[in-house]
C-alpha atoms as a PDB file:
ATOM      1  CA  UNK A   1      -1.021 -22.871  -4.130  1.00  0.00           C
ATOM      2  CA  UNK A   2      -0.978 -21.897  -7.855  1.00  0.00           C
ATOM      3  CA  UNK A   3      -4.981 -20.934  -7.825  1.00  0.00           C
ATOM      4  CA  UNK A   4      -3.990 -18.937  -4.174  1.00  0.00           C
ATOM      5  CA  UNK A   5      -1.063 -16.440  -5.897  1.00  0.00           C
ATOM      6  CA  UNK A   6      -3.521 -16.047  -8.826  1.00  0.00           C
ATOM      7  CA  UNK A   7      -6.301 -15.006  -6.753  1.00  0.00           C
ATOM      8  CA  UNK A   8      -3.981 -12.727  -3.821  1.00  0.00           C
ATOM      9  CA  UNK A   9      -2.771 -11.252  -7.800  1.00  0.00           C
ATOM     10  CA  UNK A  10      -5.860 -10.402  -9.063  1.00  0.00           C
ATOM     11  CA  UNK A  11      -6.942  -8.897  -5.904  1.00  0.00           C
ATOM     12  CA  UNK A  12      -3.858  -6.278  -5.582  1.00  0.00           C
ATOM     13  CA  UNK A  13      -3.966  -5.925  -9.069  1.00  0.00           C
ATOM     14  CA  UNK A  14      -7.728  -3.894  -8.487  1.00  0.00           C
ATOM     15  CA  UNK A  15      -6.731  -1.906  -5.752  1.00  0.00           C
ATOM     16  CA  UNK A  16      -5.950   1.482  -6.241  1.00  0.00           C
ATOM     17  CA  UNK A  17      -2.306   1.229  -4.757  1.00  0.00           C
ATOM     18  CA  UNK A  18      -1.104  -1.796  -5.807  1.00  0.00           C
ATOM     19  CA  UNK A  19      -0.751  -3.065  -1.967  1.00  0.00           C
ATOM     20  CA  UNK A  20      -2.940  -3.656   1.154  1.00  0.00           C
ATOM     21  CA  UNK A  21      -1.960  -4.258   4.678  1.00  0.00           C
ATOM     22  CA  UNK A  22      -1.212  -8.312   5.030  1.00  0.00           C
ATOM     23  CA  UNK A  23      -4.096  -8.313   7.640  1.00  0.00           C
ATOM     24  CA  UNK A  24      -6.810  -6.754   5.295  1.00  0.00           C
ATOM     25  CA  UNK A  25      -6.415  -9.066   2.601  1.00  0.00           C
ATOM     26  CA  UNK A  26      -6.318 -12.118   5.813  1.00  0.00           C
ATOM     27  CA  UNK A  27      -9.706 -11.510   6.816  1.00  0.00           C
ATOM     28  CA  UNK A  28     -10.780 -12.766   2.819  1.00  0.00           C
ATOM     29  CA  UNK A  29      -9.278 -15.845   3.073  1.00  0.00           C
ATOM     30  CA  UNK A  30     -12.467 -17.779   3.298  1.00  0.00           C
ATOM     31  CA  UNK A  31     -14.135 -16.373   0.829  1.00  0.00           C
ATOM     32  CA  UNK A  32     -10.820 -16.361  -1.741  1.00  0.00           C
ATOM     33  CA  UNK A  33     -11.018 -20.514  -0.782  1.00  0.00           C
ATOM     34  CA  UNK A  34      -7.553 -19.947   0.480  1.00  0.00           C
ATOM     35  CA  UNK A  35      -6.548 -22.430   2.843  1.00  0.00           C
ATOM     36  CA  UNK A  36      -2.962 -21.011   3.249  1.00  0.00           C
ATOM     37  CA  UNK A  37      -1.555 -18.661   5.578  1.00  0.00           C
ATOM     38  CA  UNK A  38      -1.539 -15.658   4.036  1.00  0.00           C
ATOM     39  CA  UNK A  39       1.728 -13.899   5.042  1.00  0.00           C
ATOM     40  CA  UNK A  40       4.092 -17.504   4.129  1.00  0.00           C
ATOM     41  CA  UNK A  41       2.220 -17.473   0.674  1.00  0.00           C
ATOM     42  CA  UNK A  42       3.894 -14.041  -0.385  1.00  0.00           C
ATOM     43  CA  UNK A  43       6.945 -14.889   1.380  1.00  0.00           C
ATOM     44  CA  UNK A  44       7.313 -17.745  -1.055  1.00  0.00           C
ATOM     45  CA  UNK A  45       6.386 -15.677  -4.212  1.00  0.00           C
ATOM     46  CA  UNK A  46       9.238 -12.855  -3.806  1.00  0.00           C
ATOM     47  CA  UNK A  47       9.537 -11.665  -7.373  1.00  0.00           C
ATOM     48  CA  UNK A  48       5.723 -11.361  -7.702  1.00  0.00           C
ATOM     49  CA  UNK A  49       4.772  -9.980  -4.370  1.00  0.00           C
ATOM     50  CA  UNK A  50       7.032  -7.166  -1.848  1.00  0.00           C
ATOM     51  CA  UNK A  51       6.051  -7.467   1.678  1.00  0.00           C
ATOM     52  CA  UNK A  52       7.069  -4.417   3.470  1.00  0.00           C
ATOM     53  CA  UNK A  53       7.494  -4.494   7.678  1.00  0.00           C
ATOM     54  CA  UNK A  54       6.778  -1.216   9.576  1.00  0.00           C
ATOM     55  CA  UNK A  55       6.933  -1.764  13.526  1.00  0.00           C
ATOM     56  CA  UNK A  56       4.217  -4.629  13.550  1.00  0.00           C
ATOM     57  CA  UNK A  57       2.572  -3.640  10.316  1.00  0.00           C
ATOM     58  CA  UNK A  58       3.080  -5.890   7.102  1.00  0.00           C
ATOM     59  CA  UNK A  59       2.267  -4.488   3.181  1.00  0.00           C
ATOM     60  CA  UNK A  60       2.297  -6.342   0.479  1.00  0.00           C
ATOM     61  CA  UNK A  61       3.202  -4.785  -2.806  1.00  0.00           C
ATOM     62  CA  UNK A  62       2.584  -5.794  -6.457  1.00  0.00           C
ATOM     63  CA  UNK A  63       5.989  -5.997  -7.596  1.00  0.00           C
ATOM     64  CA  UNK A  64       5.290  -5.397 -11.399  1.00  0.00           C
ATOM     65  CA  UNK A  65       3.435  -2.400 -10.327  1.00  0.00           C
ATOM     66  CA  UNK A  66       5.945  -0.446  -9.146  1.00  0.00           C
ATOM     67  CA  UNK A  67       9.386   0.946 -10.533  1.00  0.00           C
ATOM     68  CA  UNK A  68      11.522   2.481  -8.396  1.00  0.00           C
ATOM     69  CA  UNK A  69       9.267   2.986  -4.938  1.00  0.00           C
ATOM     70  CA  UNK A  70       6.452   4.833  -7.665  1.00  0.00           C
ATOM     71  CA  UNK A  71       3.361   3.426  -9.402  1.00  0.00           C
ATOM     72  CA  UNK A  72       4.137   2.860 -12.798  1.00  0.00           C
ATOM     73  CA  UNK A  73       0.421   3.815 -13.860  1.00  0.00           C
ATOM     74  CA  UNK A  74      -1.338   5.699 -10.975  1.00  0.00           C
ATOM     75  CA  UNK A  75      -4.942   5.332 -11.198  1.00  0.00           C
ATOM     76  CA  UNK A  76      -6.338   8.846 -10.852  1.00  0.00           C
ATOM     77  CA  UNK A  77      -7.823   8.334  -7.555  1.00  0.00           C
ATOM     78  CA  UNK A  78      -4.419   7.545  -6.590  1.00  0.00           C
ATOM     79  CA  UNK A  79      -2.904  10.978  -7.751  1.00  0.00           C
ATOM     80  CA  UNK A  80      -6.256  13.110  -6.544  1.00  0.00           C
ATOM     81  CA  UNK A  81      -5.157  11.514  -3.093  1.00  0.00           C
ATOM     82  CA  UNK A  82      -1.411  12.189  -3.314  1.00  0.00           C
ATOM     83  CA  UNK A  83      -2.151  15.896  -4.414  1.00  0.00           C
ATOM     84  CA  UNK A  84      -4.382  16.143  -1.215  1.00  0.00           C
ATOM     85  CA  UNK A  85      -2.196  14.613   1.034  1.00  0.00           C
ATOM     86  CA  UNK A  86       0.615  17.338  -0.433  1.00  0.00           C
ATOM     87  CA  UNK A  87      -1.566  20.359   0.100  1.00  0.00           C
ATOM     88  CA  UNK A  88      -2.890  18.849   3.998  1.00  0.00           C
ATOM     89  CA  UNK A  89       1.124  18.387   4.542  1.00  0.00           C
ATOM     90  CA  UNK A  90       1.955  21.953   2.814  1.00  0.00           C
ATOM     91  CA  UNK A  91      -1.000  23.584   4.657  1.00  0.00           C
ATOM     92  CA  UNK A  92       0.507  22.272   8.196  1.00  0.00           C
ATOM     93  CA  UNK A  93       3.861  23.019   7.319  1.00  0.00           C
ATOM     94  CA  UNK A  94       2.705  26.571   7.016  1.00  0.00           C
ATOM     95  CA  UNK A  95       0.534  26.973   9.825  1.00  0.00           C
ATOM     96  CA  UNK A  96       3.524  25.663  12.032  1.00  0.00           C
ATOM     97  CA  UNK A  97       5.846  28.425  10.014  1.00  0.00           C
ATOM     98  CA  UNK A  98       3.043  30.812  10.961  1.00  0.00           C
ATOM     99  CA  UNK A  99       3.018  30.198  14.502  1.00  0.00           C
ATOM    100  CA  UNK A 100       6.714  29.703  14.914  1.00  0.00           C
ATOM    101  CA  UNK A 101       6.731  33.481  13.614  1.00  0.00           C
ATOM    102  CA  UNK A 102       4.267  34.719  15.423  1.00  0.00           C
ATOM    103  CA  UNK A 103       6.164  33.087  19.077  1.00  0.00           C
ATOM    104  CA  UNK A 104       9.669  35.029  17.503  1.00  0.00           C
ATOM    105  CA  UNK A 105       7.784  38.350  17.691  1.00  0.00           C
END
């Protein structure tokens, strides 16, 4: 079980985000040599690992890479995709303004 936190570790610890849908990292099981089931192994490990349930979607976080909801140290690809999501969000936000407007005349 030791070797199987170290591994499911390492591996969040090289993704950009610090976390990956409990199903992603599932389907490396067999090639991790991880016998366990996936989802009971971070269960057991709460101060290392955060699993997060949305509807019928579990995340697991890297606990020691976050602070307060936020990355501690964002890799840059992590930022360059915040900053686009902002503008897509900002840009939408606007066009609905726009055509909100547009109805009110």
């Amino acid at each position: 079980e030791k070797r199987a936190v170290a591994v499911a570790h390492e591996f969040l610890s090289l993704t950009v985000e610090k976390m990956v849908e409990v199903e992603k990292i599932s389907h490396f099981r067999k090639c991790f040599g991880i016998d366990l089931n996936i989802r009971d192994l971070f269960l057991d490990h709460p101060g290392m690992f955060y699993l997060s349930t949305k509807g019928k979607r579990h995340t697991v976080f890297l606990r020691e890479a976050y602070e307060r909801g936020r990355l501690i140290d964002p890799n840059p690809v992590y930022d360059t995709r915040r900053k686009l999501l902002d503008l897509v969000l900002l840009g939408r936000h606007a066009a609905l303004s726009d055509s909100n407007m547009s109805e009110q005349e």
